[in-house]
N, C-alpha and C. Protein backbone atom coordinates (compact mmCIF):
# COMPACT_ATOMS: atom_id res chain seq x y z
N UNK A 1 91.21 71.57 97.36
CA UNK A 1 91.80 72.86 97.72
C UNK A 1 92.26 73.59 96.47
N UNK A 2 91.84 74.77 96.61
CA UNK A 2 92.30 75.81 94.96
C UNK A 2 93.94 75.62 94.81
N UNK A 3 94.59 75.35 95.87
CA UNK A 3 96.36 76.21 95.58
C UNK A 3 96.62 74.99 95.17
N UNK A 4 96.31 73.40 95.43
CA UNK A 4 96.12 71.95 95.20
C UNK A 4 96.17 72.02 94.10
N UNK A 5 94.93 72.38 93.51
CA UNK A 5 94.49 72.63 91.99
C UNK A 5 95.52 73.29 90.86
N UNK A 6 95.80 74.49 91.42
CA UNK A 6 97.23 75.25 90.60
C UNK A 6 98.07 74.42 90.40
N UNK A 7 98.87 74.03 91.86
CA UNK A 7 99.94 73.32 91.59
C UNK A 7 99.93 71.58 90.49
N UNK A 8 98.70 71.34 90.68
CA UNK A 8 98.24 70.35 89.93
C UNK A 8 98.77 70.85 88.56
N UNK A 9 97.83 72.18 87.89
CA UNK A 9 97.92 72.54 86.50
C UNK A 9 99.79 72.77 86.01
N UNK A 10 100.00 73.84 87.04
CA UNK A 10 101.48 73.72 87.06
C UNK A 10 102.49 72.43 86.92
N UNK A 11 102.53 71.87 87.21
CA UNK A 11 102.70 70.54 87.44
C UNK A 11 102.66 69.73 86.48
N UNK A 12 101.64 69.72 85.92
CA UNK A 12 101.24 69.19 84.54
C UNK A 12 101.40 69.58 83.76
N UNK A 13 101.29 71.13 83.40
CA UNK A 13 101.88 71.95 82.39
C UNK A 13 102.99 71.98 82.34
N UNK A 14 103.54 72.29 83.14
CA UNK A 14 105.29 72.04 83.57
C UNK A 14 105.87 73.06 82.64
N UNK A 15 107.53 72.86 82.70
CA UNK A 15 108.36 73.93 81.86
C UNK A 15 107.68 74.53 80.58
N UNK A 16 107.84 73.92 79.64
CA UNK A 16 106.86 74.99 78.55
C UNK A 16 106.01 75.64 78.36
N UNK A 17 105.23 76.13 79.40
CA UNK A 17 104.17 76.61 79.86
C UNK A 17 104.81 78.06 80.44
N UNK A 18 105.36 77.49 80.91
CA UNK A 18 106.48 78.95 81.95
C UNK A 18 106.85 79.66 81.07
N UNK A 19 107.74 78.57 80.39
CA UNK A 19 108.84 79.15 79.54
C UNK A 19 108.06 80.39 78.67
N UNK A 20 106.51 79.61 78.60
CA UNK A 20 106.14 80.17 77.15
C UNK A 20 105.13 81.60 77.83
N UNK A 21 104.80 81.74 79.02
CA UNK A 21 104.40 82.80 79.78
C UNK A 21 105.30 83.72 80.07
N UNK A 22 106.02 83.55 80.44
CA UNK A 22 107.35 84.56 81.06
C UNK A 22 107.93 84.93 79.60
N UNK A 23 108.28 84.35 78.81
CA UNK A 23 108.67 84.80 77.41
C UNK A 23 107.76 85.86 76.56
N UNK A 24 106.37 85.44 76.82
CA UNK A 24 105.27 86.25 76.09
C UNK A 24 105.25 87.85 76.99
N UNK A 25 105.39 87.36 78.00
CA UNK A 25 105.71 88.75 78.69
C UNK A 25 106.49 89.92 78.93
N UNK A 26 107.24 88.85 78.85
CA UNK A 26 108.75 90.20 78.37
C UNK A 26 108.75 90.36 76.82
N UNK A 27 108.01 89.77 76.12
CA UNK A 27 107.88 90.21 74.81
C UNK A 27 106.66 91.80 74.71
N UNK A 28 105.77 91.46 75.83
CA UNK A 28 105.06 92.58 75.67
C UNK A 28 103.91 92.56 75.90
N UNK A 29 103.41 91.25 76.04
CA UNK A 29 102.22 90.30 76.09
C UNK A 29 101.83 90.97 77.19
N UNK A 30 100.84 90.92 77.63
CA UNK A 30 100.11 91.48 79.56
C UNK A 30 99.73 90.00 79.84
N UNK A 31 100.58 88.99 79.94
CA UNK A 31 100.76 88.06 80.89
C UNK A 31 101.21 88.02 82.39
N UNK A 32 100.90 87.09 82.83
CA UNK A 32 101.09 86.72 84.49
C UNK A 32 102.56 85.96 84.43
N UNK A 33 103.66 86.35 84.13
CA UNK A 33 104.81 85.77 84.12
C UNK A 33 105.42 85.83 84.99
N UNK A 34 105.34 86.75 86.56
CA UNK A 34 105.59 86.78 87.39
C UNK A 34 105.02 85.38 88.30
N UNK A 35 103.19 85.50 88.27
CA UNK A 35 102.10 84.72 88.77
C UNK A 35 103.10 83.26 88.13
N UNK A 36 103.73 83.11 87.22
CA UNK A 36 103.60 81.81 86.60
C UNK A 36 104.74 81.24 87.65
N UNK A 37 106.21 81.50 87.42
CA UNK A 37 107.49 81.72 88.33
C UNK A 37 106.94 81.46 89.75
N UNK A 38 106.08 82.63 89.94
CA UNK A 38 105.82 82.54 91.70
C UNK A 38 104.67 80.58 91.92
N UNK A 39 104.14 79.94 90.69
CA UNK A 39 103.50 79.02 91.04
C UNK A 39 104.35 77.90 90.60
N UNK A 40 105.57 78.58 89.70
CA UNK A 40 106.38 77.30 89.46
C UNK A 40 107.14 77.14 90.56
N UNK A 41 107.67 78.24 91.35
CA UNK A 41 108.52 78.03 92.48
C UNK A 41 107.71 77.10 93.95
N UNK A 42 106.16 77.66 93.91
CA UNK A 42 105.94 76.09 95.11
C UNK A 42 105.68 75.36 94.55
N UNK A 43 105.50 74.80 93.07
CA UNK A 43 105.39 73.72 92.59
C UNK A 43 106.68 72.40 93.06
N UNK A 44 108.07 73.30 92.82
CA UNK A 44 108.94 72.86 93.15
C UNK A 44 109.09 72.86 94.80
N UNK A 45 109.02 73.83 95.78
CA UNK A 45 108.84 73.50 96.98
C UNK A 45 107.75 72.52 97.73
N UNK A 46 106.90 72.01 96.77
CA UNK A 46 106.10 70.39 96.87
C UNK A 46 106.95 69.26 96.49
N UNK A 47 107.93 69.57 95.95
CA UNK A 47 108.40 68.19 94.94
C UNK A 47 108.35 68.31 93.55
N UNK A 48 107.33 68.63 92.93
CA UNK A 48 107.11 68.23 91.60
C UNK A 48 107.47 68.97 91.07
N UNK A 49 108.42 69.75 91.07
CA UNK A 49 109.25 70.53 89.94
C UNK A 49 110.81 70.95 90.41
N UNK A 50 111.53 71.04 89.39
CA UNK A 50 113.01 71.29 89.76
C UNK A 50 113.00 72.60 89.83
N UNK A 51 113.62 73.16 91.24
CA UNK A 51 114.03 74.67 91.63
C UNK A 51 114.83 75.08 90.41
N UNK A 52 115.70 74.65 90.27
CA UNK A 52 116.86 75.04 89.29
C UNK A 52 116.44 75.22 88.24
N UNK A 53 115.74 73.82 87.72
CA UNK A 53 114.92 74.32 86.46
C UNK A 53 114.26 75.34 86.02
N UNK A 54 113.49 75.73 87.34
CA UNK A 54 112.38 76.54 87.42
C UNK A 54 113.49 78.00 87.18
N UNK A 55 114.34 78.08 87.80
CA UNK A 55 115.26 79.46 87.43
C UNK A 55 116.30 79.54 86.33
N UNK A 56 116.40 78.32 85.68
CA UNK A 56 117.04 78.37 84.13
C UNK A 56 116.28 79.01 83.36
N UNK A 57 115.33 78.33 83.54
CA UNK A 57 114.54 78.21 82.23
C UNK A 57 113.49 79.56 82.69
N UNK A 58 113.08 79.96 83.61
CA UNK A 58 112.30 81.40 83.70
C UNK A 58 113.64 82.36 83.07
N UNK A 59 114.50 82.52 83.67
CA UNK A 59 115.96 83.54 83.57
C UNK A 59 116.09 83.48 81.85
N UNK A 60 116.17 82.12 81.05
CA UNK A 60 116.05 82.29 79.38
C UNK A 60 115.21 82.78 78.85
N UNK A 61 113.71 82.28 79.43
CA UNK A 61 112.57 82.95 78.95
C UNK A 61 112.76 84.06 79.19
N UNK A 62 113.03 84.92 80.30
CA UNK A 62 112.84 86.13 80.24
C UNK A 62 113.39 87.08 79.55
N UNK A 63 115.11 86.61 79.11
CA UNK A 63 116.27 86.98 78.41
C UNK A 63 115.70 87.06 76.88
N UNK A 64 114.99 86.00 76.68
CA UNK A 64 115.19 85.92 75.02
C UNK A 64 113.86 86.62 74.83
N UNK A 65 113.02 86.64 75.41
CA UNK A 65 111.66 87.31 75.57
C UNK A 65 111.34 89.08 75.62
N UNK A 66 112.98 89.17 76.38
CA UNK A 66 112.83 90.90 75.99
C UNK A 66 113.93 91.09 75.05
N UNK A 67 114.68 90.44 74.25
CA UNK A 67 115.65 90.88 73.50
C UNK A 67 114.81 90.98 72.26
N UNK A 68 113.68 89.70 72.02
CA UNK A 68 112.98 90.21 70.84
C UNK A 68 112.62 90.98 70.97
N UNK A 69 111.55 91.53 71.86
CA UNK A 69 110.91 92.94 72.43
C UNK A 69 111.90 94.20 71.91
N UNK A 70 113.44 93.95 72.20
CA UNK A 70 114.18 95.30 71.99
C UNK A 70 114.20 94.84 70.47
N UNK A 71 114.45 93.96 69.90
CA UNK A 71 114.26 94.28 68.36
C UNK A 71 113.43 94.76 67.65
N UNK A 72 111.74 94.26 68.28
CA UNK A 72 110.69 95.08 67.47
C UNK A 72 110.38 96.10 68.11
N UNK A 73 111.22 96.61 68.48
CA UNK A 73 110.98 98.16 69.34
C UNK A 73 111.96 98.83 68.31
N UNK A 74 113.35 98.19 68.28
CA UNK A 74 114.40 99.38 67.58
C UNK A 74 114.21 99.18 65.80
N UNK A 75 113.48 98.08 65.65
CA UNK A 75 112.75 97.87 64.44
C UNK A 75 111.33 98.58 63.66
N UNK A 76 110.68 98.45 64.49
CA UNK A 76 109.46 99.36 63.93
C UNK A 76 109.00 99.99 65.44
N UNK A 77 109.31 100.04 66.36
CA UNK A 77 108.71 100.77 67.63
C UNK A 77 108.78 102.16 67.34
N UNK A 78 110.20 102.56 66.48
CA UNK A 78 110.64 103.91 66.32
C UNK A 78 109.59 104.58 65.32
N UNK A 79 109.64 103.89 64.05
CA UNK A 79 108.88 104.55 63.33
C UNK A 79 107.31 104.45 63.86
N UNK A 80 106.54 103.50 64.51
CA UNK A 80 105.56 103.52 65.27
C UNK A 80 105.11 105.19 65.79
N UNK A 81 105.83 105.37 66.58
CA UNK A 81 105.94 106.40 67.13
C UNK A 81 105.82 107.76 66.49
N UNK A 82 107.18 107.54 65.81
CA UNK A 82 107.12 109.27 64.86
C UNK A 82 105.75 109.05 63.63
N UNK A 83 105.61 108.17 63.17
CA UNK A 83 104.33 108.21 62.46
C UNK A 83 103.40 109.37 62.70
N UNK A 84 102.88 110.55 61.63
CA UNK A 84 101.60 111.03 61.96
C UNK A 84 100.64 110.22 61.73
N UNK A 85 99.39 110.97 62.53
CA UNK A 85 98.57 110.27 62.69
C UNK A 85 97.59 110.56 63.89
N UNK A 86 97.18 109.59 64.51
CA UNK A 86 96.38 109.91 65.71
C UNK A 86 97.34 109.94 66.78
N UNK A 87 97.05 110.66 67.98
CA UNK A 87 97.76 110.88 69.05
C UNK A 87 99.26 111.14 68.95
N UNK A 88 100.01 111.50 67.63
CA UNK A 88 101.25 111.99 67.02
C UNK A 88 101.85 113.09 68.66
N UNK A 89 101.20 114.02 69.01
CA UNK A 89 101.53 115.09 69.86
C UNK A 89 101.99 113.81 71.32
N UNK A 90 100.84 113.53 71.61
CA UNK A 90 101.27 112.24 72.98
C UNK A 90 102.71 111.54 72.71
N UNK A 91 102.92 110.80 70.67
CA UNK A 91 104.00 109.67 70.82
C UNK A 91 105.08 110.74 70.61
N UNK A 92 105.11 112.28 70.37
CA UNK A 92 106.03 112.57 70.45
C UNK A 92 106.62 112.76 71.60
N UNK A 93 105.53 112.95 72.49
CA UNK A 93 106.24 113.38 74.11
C UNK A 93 106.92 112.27 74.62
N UNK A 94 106.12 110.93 74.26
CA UNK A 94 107.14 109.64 74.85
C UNK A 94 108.41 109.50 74.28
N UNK A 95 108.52 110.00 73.03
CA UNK A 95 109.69 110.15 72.42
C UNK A 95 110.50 110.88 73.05
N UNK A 96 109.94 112.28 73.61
CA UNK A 96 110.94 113.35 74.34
C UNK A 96 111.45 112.98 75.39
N UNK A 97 110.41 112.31 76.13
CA UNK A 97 110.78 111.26 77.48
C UNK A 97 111.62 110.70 77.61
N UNK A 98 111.95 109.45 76.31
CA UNK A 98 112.35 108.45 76.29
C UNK A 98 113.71 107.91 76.23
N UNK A 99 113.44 109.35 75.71
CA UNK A 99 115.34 109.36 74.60
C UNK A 99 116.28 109.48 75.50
N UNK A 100 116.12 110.72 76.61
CA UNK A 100 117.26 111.53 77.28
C UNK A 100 116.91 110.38 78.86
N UNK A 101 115.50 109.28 79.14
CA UNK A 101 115.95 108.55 80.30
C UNK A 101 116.56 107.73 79.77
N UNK A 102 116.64 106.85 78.54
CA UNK A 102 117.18 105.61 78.43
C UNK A 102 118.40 106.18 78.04
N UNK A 103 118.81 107.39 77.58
CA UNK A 103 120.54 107.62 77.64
C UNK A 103 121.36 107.75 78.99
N UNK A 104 120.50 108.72 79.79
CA UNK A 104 120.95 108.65 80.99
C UNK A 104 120.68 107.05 82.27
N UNK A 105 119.81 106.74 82.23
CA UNK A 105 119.25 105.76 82.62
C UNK A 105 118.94 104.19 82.36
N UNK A 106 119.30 104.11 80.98
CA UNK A 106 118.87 102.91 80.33
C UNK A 106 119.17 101.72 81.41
N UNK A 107 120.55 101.22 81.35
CA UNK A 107 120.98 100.10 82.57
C UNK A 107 119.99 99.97 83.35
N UNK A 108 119.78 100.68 84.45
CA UNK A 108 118.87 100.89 85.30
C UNK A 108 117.80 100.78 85.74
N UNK A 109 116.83 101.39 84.36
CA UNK A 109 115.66 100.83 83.77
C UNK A 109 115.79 99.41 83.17
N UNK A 110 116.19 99.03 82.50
CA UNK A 110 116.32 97.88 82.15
C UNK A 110 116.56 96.36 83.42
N UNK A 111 117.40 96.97 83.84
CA UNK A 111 118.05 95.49 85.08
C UNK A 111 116.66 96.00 86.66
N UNK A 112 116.40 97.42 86.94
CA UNK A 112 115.35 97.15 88.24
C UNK A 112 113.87 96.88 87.34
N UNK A 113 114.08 97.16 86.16
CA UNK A 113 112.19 96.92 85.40
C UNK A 113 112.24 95.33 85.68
N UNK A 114 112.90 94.89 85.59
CA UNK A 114 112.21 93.50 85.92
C UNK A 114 111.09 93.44 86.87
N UNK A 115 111.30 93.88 88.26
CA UNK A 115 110.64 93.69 89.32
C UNK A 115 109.37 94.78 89.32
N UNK A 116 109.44 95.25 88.25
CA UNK A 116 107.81 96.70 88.53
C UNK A 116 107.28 95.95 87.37
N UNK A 117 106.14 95.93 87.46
CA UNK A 117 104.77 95.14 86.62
C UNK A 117 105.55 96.00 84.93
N UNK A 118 104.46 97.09 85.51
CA UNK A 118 104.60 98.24 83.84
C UNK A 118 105.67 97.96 83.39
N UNK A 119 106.82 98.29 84.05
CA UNK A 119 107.77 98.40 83.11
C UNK A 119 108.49 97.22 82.76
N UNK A 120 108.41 96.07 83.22
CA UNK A 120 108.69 94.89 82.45
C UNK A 120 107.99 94.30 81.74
N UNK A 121 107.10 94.55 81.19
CA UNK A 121 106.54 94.61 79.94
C UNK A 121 106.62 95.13 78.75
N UNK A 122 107.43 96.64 78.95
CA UNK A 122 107.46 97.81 78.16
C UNK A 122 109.04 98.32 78.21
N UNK A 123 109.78 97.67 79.03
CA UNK A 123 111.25 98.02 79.14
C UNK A 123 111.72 97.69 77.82
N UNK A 124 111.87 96.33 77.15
CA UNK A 124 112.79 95.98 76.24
C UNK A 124 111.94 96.80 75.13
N UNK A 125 110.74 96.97 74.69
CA UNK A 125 110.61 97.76 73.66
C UNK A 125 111.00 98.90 73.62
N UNK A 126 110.63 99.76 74.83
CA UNK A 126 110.77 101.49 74.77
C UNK A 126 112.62 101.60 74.67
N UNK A 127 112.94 100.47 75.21
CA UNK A 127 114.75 100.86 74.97
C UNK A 127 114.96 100.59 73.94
N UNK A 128 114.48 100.14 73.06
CA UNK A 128 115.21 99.43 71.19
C UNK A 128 114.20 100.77 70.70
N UNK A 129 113.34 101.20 70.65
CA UNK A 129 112.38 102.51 70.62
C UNK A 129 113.57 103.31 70.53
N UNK A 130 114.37 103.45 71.74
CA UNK A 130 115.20 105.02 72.41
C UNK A 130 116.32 104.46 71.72
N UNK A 131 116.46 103.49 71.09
CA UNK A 131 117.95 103.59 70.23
C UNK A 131 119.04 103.40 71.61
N UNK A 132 118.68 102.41 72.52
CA UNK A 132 120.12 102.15 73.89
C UNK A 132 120.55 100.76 72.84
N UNK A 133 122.19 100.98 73.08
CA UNK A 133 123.11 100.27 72.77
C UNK A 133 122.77 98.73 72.88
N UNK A 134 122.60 98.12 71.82
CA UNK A 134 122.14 96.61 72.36
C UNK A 134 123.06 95.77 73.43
N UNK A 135 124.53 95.79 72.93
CA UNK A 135 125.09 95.39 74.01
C UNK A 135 125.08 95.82 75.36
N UNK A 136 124.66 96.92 75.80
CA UNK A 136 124.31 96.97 76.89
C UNK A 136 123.28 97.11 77.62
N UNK A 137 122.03 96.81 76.61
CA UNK A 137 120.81 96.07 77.01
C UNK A 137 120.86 94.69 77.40
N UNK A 138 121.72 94.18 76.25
CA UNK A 138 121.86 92.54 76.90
C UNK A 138 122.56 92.23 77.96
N UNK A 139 123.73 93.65 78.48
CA UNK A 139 124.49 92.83 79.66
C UNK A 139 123.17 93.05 81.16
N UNK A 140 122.49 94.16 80.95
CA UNK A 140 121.82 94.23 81.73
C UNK A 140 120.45 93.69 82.06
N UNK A 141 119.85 93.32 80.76
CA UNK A 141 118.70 92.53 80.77
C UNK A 141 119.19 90.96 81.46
N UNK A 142 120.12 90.39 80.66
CA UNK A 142 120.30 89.38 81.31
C UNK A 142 120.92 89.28 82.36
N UNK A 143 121.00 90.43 83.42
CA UNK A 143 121.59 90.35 84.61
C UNK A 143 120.57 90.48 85.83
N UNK A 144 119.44 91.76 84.89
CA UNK A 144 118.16 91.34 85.94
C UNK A 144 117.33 90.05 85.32
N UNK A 145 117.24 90.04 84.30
CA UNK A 145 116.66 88.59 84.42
C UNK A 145 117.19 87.31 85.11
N UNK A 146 118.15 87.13 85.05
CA UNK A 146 118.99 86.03 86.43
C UNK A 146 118.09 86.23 87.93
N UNK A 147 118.37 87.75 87.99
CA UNK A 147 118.33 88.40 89.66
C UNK A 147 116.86 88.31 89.81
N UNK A 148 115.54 88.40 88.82
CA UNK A 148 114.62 88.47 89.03
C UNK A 148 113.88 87.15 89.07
N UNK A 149 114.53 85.86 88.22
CA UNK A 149 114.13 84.63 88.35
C UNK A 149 114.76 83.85 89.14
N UNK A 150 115.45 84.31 89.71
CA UNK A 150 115.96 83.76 91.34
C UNK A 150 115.82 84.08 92.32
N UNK A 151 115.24 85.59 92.77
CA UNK A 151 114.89 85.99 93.58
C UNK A 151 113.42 85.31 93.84
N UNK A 152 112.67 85.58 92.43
CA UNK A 152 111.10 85.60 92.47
C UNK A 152 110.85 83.72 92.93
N UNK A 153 111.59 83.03 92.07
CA UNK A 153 111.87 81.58 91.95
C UNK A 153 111.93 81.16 93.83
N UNK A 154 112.72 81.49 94.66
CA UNK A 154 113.34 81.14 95.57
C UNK A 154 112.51 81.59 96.65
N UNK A 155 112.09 83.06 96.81
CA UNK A 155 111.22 83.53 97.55
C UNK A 155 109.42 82.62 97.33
N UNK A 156 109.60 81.88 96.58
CA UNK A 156 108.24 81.40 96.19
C UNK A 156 108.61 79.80 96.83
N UNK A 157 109.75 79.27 96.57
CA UNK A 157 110.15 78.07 96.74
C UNK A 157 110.33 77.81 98.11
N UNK A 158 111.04 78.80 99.17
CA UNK A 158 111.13 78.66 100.77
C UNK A 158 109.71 79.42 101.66
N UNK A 159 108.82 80.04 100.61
CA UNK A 159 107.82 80.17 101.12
C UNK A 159 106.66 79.32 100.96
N UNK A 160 107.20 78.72 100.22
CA UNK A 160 106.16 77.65 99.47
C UNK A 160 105.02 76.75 100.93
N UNK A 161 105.75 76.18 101.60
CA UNK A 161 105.48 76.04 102.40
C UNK A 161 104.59 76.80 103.53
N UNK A 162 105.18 77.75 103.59
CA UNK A 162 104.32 78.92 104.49
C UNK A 162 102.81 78.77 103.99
N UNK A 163 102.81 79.10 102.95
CA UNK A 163 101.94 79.70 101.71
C UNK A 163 100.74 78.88 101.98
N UNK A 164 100.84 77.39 101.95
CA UNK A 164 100.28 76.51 101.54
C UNK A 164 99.55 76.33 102.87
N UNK A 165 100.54 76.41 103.95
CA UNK A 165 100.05 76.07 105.66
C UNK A 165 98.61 77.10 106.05
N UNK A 166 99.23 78.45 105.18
CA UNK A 166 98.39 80.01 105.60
C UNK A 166 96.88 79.36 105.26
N UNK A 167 96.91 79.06 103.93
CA UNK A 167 95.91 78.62 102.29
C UNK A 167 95.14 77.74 103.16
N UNK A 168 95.65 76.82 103.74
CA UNK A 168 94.58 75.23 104.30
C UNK A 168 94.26 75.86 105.63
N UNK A 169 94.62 76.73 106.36
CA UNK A 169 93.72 77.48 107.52
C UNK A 169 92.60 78.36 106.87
N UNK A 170 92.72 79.20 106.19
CA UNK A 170 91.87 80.00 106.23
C UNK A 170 91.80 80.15 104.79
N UNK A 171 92.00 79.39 103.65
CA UNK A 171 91.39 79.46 102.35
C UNK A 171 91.80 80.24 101.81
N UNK A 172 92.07 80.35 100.24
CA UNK A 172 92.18 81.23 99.00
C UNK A 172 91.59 82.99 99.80
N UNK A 173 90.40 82.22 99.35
CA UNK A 173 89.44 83.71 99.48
C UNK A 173 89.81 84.65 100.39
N UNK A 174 89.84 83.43 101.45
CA UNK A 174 90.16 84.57 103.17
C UNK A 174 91.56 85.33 102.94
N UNK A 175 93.04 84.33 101.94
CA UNK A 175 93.69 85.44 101.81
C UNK A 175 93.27 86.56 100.90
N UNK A 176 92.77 86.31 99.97
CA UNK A 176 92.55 87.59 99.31
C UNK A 176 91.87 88.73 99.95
N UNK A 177 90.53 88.30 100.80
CA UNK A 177 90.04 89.22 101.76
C UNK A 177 90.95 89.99 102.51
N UNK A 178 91.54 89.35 103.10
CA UNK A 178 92.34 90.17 104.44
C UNK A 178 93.10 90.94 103.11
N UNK A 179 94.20 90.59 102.43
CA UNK A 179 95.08 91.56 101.54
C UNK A 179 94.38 92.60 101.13
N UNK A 180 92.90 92.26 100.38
CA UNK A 180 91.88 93.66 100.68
C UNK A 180 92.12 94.65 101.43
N UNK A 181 91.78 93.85 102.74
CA UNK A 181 91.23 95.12 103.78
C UNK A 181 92.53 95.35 104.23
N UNK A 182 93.62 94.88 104.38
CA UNK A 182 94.82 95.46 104.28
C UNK A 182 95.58 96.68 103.73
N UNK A 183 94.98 96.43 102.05
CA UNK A 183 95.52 97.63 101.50
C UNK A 183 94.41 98.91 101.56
N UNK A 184 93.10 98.58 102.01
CA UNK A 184 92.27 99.60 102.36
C UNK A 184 92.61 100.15 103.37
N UNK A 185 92.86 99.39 104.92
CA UNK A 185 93.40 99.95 105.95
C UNK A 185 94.82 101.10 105.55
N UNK A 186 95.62 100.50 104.35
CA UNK A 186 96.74 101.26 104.05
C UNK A 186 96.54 102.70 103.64
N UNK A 187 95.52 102.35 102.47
CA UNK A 187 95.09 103.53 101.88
C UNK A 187 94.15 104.88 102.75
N UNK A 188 93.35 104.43 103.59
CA UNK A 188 92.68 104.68 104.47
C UNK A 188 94.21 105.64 105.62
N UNK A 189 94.97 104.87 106.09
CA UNK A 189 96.18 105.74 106.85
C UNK A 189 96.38 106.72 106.48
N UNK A 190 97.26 106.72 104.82
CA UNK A 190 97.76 107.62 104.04
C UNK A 190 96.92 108.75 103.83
N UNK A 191 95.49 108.76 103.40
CA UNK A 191 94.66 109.60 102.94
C UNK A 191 94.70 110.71 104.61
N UNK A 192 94.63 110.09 105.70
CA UNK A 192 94.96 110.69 107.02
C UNK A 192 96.19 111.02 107.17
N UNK A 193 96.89 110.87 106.89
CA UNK A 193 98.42 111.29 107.53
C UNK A 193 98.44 112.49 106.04
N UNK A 194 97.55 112.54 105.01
CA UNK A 194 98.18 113.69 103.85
C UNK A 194 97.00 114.83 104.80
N UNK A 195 95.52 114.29 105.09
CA UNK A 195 95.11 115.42 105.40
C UNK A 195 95.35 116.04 106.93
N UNK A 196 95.91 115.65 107.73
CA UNK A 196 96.74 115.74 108.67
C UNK A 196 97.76 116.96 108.51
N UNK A 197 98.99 116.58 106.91
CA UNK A 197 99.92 117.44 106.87
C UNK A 197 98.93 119.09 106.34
N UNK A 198 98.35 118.85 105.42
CA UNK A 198 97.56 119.80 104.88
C UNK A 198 96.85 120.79 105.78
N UNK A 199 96.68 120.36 106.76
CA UNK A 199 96.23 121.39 107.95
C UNK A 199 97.24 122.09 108.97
């Protein structure tokens, strides 16, 4: 069975593997550090891995993983940016962007980016970029990082089970199929209910 197989690699790979995915990611990396968390958490809802562990040690990785991120952001991200050069007109607009959300907004961005793909990848740089207060990057990074490796950790760990029951009925594939035609059926609604209002 494929999810067999994961949890196998998981399993075997164990903590440093996580640690070192979820860290690369909040560094900036376009890693699966979410994917990793969500396979360490039924790893542990099988047995073979500690829940707790699994949310220490994702919650550090993620902490120390975007604090470097805000250093080589408020380190060379800035001058990155203002640099002429190619696309100078574009990095100035992110600059114009950037400045007046992460003053007004920074916290915010920082502690809900955990949970949106893009921007937890790109949160801890573009804020050391926008010049936000480190101390209050760190109270907030490490407050969604807690909230996001325990949520993600736990929701993976009491579903774990589910997951696995769904997986041995109807296979990998078949879930991915249906989630398909799921979000087609979704998209498919919406595109009707806009040309609907439009008339």
């Amino acid at each position: 069975m494929v999810l067999a197989s994961i949890l196998s690699v998981t399993q075997n790979l164990g903590y440093p593997v996580l640690m070192l995915v979820v860290a690369m990611e909040a560094l900036g990396v376009p890693l699966p550090g979410e994917t990793a968390v969500i396979f360490a958490g039924i790893a542990a809802s099988a047995g073979r891995l500690s829940i707790v562990l699994v949310i220490v040690l994702a919650s550090l990785a993620a902490i120390v993983g975007d604090n470097v991120g805000f250093q080589i952001g408020r380190r060379g991200g800035r001058a990155l940016l203002e640099r002429p050069g190619r696309f100078y007109e574009e990095r100035q607009r992110v600059i114009a962007l950037g400045d007046p959300f992460f003053e007004r907004h920074g916290p915010k961005a920082v502690f809900f980016g955990r949970w949106i793909t893009g921007l937890r990848v790109w949160a801890s740089w573009l804020a050391g970029a926008s010049d936000m207060p480190w101390r209050s990057f760190l109270l907030w990074n490490a407050l969604g990082g807690i909230g996001w490796a325990t949520s993600v950790s736990l929701a993976a760990y009491y579903g774990g089970k589910g997951v696995e029951n769904v997986l041995s009925q109807v296979g990998l594939y078949g879930l991915i199929i249906g989630g398909m035609l799921a979000a087609i059926a979704g998209a498919l609604y919406w595109r009707h209910r806009r040309s609907r209002r439009a008339d």
